[in-house]
PDB file of N, CA and C in Angstrom:
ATOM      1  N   UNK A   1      13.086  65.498-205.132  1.00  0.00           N
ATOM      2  CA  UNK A   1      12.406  66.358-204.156  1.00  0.00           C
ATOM      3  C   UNK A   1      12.972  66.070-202.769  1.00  0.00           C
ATOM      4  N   UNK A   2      13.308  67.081-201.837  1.00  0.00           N
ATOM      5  CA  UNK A   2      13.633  66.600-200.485  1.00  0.00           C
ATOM      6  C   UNK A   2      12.732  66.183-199.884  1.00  0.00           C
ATOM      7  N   UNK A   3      12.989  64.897-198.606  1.00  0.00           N
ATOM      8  CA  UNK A   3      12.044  64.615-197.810  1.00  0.00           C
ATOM      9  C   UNK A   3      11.529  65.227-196.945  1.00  0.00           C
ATOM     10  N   UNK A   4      10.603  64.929-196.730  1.00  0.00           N
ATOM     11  CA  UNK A   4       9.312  66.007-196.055  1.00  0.00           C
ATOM     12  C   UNK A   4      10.035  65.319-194.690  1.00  0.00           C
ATOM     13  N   UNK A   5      10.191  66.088-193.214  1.00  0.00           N
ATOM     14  CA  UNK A   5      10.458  66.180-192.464  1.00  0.00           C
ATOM     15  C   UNK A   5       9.105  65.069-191.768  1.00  0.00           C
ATOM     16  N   UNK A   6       9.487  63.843-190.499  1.00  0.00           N
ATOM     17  CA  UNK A   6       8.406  63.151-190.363  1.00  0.00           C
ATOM     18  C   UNK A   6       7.682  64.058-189.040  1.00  0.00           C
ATOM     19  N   UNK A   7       6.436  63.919-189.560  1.00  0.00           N
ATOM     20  CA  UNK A   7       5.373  64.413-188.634  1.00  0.00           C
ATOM     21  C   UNK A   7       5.336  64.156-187.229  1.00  0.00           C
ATOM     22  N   UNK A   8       4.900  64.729-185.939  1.00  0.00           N
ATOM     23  CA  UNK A   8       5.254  64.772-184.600  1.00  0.00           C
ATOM     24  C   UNK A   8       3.770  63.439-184.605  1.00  0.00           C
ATOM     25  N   UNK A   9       4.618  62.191-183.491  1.00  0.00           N
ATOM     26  CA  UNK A   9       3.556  61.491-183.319  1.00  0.00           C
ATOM     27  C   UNK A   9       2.416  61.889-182.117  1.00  0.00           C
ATOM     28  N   UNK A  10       1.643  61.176-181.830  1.00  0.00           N
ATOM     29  CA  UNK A  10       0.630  61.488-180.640  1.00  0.00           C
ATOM     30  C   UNK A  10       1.828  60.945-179.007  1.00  0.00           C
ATOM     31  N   UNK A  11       2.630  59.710-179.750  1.00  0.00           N
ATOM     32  CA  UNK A  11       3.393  59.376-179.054  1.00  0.00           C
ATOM     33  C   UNK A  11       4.267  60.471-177.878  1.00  0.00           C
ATOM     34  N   UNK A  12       4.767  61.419-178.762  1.00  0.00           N
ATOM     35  CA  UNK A  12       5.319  62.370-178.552  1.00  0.00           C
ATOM     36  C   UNK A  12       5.409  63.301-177.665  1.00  0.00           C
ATOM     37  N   UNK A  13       5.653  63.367-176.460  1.00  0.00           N
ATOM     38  CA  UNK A  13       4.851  64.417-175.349  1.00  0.00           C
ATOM     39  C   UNK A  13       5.114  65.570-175.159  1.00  0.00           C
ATOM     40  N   UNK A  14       6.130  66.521-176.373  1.00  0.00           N
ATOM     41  CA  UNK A  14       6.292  67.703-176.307  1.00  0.00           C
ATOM     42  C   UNK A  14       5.612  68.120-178.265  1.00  0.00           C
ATOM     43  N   UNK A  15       5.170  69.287-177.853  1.00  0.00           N
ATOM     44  CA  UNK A  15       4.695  70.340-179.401  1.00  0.00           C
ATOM     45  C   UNK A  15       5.937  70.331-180.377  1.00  0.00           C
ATOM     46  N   UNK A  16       7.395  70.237-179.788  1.00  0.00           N
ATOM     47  CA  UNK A  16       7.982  70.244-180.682  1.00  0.00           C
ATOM     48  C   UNK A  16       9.682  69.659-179.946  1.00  0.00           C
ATOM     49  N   UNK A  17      10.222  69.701-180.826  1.00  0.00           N
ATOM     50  CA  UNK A  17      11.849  68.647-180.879  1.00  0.00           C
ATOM     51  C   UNK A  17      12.832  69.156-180.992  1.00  0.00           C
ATOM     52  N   UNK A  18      13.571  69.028-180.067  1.00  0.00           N
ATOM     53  CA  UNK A  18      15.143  69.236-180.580  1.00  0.00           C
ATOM     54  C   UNK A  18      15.975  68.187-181.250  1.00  0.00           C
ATOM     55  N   UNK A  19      16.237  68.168-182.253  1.00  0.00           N
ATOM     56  CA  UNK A  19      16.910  67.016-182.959  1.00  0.00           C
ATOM     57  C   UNK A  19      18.206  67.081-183.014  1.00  0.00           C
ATOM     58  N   UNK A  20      19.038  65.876-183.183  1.00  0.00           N
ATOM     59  CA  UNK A  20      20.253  65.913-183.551  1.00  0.00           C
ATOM     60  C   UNK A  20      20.902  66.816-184.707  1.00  0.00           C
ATOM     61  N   UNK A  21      21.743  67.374-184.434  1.00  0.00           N
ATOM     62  CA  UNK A  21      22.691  68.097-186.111  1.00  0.00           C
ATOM     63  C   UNK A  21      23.448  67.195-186.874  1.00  0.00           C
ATOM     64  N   UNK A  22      23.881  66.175-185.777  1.00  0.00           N
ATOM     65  CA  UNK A  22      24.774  65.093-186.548  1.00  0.00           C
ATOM     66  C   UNK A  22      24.833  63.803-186.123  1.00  0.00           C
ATOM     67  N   UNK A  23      25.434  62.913-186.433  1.00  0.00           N
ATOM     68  CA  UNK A  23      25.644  61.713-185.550  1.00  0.00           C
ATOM     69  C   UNK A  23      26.328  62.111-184.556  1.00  0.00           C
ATOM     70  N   UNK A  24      26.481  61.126-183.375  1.00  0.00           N
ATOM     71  CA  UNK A  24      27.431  61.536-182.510  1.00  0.00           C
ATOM     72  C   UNK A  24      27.137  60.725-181.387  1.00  0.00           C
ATOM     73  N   UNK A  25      27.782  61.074-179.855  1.00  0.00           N
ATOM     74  CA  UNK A  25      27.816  60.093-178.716  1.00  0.00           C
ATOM     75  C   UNK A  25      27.710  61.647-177.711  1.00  0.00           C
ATOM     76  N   UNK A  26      26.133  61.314-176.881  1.00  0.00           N
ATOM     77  CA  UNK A  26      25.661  61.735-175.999  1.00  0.00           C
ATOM     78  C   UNK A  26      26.677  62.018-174.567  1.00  0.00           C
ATOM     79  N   UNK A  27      26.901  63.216-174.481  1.00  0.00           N
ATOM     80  CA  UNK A  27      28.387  62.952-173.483  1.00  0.00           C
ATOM     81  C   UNK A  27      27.695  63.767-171.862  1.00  0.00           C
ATOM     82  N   UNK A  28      26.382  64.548-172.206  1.00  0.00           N
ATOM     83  CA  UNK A  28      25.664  64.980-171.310  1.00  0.00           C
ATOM     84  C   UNK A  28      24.365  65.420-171.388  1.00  0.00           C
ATOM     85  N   UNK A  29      23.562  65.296-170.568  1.00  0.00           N
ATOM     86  CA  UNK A  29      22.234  65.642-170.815  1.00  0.00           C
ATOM     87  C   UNK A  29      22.207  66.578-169.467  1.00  0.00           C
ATOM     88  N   UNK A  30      21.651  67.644-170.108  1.00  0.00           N
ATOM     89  CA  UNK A  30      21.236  69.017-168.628  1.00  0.00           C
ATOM     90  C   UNK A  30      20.071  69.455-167.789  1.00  0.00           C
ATOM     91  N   UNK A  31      19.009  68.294-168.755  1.00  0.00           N
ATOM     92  CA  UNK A  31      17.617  69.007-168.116  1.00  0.00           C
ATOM     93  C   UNK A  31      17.137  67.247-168.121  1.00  0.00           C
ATOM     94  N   UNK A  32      15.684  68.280-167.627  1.00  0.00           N
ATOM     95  CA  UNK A  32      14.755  66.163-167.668  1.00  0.00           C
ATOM     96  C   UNK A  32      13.377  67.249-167.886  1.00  0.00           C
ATOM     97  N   UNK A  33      12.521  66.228-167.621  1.00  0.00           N
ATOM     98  CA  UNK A  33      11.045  66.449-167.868  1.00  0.00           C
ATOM     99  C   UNK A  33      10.807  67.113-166.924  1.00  0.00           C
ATOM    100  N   UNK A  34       9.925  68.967-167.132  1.00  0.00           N
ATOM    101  CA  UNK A  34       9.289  69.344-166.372  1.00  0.00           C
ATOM    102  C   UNK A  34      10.220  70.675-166.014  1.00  0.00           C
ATOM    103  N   UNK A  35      11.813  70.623-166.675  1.00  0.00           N
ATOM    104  CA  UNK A  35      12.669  72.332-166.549  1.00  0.00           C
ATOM    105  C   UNK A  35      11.895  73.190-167.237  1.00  0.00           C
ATOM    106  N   UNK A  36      11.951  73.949-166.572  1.00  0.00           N
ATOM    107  CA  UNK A  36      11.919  75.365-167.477  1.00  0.00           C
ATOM    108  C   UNK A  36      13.003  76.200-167.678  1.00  0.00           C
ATOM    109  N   UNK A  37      13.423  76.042-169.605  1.00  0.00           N
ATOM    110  CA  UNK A  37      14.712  76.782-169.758  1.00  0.00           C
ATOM    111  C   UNK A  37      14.632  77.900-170.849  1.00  0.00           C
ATOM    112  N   UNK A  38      15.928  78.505-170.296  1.00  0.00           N
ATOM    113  CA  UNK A  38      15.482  80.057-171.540  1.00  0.00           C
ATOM    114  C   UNK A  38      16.123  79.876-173.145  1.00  0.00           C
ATOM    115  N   UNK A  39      16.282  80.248-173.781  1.00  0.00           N
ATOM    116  CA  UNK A  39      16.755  80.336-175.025  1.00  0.00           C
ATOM    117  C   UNK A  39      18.002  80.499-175.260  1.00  0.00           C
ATOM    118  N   UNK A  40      19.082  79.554-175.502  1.00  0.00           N
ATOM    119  CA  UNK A  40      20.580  79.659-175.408  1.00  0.00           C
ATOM    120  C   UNK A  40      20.740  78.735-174.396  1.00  0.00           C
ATOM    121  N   UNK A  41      20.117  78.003-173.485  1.00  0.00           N
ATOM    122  CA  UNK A  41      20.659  77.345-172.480  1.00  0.00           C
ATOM    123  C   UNK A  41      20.887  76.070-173.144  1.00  0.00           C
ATOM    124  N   UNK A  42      21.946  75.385-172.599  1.00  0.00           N
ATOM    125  CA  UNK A  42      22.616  73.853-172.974  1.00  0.00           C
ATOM    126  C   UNK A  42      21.995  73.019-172.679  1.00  0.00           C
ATOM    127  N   UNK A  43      21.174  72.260-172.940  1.00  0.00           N
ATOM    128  CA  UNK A  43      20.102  71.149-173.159  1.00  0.00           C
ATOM    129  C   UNK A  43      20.887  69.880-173.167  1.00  0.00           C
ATOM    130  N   UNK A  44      21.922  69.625-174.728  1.00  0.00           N
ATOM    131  CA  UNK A  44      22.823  68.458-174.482  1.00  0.00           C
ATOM    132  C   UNK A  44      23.757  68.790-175.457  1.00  0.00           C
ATOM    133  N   UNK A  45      24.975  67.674-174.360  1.00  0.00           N
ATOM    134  CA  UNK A  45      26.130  68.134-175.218  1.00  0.00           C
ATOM    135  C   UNK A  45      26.409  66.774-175.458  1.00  0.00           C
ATOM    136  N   UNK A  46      26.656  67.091-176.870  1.00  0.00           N
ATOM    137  CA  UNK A  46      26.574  65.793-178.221  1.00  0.00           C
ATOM    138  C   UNK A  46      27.978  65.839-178.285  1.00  0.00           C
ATOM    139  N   UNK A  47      29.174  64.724-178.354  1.00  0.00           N
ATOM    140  CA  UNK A  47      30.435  64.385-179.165  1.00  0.00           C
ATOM    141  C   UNK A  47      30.406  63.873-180.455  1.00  0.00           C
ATOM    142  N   UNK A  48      30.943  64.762-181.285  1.00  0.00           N
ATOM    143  CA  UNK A  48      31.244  64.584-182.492  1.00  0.00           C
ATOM    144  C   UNK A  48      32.346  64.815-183.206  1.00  0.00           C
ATOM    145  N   UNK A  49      33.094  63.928-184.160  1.00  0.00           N
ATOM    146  CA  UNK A  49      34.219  63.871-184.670  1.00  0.00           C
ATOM    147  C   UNK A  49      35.295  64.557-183.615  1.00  0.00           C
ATOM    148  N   UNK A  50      35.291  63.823-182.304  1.00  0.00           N
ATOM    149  CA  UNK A  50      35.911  64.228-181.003  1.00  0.00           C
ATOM    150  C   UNK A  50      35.928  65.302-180.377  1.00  0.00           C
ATOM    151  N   UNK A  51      35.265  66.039-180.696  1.00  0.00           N
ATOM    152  CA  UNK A  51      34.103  67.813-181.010  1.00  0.00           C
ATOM    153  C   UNK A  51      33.024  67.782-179.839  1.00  0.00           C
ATOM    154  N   UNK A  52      33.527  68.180-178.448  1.00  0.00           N
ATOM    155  CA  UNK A  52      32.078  68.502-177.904  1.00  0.00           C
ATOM    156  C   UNK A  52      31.122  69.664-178.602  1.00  0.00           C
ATOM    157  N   UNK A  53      29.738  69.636-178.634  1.00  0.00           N
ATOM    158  CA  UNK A  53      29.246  70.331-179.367  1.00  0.00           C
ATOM    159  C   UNK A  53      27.820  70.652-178.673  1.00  0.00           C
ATOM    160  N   UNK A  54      27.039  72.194-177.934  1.00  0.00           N
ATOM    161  CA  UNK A  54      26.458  71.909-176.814  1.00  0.00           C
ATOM    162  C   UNK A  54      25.135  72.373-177.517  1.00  0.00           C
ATOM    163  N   UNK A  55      24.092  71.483-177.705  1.00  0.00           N
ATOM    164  CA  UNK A  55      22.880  71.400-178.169  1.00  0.00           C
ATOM    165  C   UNK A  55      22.357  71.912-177.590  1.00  0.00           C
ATOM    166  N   UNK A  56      21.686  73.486-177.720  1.00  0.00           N
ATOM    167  CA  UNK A  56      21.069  74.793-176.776  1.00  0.00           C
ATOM    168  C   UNK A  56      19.755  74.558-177.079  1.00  0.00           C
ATOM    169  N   UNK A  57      18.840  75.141-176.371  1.00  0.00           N
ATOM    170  CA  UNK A  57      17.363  75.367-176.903  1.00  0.00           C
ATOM    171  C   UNK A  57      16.670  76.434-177.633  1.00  0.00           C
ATOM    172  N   UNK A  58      16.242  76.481-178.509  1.00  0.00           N
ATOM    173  CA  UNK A  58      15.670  77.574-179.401  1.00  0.00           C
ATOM    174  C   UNK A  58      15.173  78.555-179.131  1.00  0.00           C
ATOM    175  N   UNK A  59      14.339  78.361-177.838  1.00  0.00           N
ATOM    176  CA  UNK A  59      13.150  79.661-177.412  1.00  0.00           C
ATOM    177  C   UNK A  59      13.486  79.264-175.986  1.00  0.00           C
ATOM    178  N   UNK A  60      12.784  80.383-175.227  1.00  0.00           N
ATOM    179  CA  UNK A  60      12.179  79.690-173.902  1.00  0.00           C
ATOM    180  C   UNK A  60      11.563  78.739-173.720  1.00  0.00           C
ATOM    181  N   UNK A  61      11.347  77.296-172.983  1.00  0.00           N
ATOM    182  CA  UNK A  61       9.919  76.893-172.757  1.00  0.00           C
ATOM    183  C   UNK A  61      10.041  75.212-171.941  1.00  0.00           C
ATOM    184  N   UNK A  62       9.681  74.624-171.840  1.00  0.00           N
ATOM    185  CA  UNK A  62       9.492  73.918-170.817  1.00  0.00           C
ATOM    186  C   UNK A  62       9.308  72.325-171.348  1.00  0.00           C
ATOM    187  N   UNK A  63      10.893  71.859-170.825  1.00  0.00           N
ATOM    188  CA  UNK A  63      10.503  69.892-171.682  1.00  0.00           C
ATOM    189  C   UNK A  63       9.664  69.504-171.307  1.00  0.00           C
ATOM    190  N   UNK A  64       9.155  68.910-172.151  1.00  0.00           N
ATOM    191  CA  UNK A  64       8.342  67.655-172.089  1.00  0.00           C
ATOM    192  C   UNK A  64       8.898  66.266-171.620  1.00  0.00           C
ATOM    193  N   UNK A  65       9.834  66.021-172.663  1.00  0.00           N
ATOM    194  CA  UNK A  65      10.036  64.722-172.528  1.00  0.00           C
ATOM    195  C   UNK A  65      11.996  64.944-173.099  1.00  0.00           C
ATOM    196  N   UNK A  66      12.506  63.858-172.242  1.00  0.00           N
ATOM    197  CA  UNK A  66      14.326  63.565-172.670  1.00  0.00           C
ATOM    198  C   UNK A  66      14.006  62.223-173.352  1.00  0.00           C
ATOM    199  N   UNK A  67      14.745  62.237-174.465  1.00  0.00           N
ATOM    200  CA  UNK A  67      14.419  61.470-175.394  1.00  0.00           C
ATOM    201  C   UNK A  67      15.768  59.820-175.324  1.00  0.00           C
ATOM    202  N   UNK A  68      16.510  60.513-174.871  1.00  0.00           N
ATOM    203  CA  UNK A  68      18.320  59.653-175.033  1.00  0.00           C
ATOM    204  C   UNK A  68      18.700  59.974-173.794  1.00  0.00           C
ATOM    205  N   UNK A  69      19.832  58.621-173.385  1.00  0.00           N
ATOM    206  CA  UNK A  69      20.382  59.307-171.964  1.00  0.00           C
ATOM    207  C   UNK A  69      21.826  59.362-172.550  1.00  0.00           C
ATOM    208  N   UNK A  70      23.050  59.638-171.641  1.00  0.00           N
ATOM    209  CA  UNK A  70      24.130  59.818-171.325  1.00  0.00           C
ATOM    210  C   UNK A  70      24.730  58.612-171.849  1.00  0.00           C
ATOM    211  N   UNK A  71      25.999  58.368-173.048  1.00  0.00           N
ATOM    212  CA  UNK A  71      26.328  57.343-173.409  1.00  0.00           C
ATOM    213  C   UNK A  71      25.719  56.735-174.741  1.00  0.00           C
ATOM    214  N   UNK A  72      24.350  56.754-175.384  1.00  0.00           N
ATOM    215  CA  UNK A  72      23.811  56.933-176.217  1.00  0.00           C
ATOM    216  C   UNK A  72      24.622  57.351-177.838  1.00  0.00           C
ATOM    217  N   UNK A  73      24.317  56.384-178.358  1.00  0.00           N
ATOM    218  CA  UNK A  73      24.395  56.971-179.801  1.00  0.00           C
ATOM    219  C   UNK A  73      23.809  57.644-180.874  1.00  0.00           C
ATOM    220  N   UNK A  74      23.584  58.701-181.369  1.00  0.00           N
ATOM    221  CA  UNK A  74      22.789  59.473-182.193  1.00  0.00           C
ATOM    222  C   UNK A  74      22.372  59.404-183.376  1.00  0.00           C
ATOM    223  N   UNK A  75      21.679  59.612-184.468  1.00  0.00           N
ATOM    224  CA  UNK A  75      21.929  59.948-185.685  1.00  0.00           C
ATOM    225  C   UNK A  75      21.404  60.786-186.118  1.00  0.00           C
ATOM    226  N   UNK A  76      21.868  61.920-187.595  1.00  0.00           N
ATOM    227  CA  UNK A  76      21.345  63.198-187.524  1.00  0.00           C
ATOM    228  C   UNK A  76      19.679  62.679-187.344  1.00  0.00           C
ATOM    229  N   UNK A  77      19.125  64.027-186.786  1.00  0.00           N
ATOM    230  CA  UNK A  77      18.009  63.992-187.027  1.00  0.00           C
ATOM    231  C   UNK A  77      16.880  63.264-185.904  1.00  0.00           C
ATOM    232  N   UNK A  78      17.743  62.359-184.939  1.00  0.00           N
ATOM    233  CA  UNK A  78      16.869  61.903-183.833  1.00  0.00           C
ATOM    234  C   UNK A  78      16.630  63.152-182.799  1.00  0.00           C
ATOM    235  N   UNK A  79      15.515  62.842-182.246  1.00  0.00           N
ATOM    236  CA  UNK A  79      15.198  63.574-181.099  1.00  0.00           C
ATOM    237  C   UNK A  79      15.778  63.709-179.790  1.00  0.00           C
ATOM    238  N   UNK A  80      15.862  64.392-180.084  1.00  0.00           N
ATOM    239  CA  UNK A  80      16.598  64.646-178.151  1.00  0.00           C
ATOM    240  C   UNK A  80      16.377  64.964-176.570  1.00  0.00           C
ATOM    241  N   UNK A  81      15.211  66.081-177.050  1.00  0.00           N
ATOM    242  CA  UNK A  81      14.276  65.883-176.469  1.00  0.00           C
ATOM    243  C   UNK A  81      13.147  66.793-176.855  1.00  0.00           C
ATOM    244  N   UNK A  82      11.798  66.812-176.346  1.00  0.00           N
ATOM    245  CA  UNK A  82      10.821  67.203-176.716  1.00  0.00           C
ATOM    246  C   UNK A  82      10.482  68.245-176.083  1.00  0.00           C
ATOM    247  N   UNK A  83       9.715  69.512-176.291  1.00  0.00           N
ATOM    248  CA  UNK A  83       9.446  70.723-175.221  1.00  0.00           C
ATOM    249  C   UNK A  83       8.306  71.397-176.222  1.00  0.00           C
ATOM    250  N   UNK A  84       7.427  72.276-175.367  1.00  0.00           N
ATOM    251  CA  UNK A  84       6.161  73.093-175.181  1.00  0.00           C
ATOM    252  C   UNK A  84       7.084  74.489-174.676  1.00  0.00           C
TER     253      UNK A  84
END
């Protein structure tokens, strides 16, 4: 059976996550706590297999929380950052 995706903690200060696609090395971060960005905008750009690769946001809406800074190492599936 696949694993059930882990549940958002209380910890957590956004409704929902942008997660990693892959491993990789954090080469920029574009926003912080408190932007308001539209849908398609570059959030962070992840290096992978020497591959910049620019981690956009899904919808409109407004971070919560930056999860990793600049320099950072990834793995699929960590958070990146959090947004409402």
């Amino acid at each position: 059976a696949p694993q059930a995706a882990p549940s958002t903690t209380a910890s957590s200060a956004g409704a929902s996550s942008i997660t990693s696609p892959m491993p990789g090395t954090i080469v920029k971060v574009n926003v912080k706590a408190g932007d308001s960005i539209k849908k398609g905008d570059v959030v962070i750009v992840l290096e992978a297999m020497k591959m910049e690769n620019d981690i956009t946001a899904p919808a409109d809406c407004t971070i919560s929380s930056v999860n990793v800074n600049q320099g950072a190492s990834v793995s699929t599936g960590d958070i990146l950052v959090t947004y409402n």
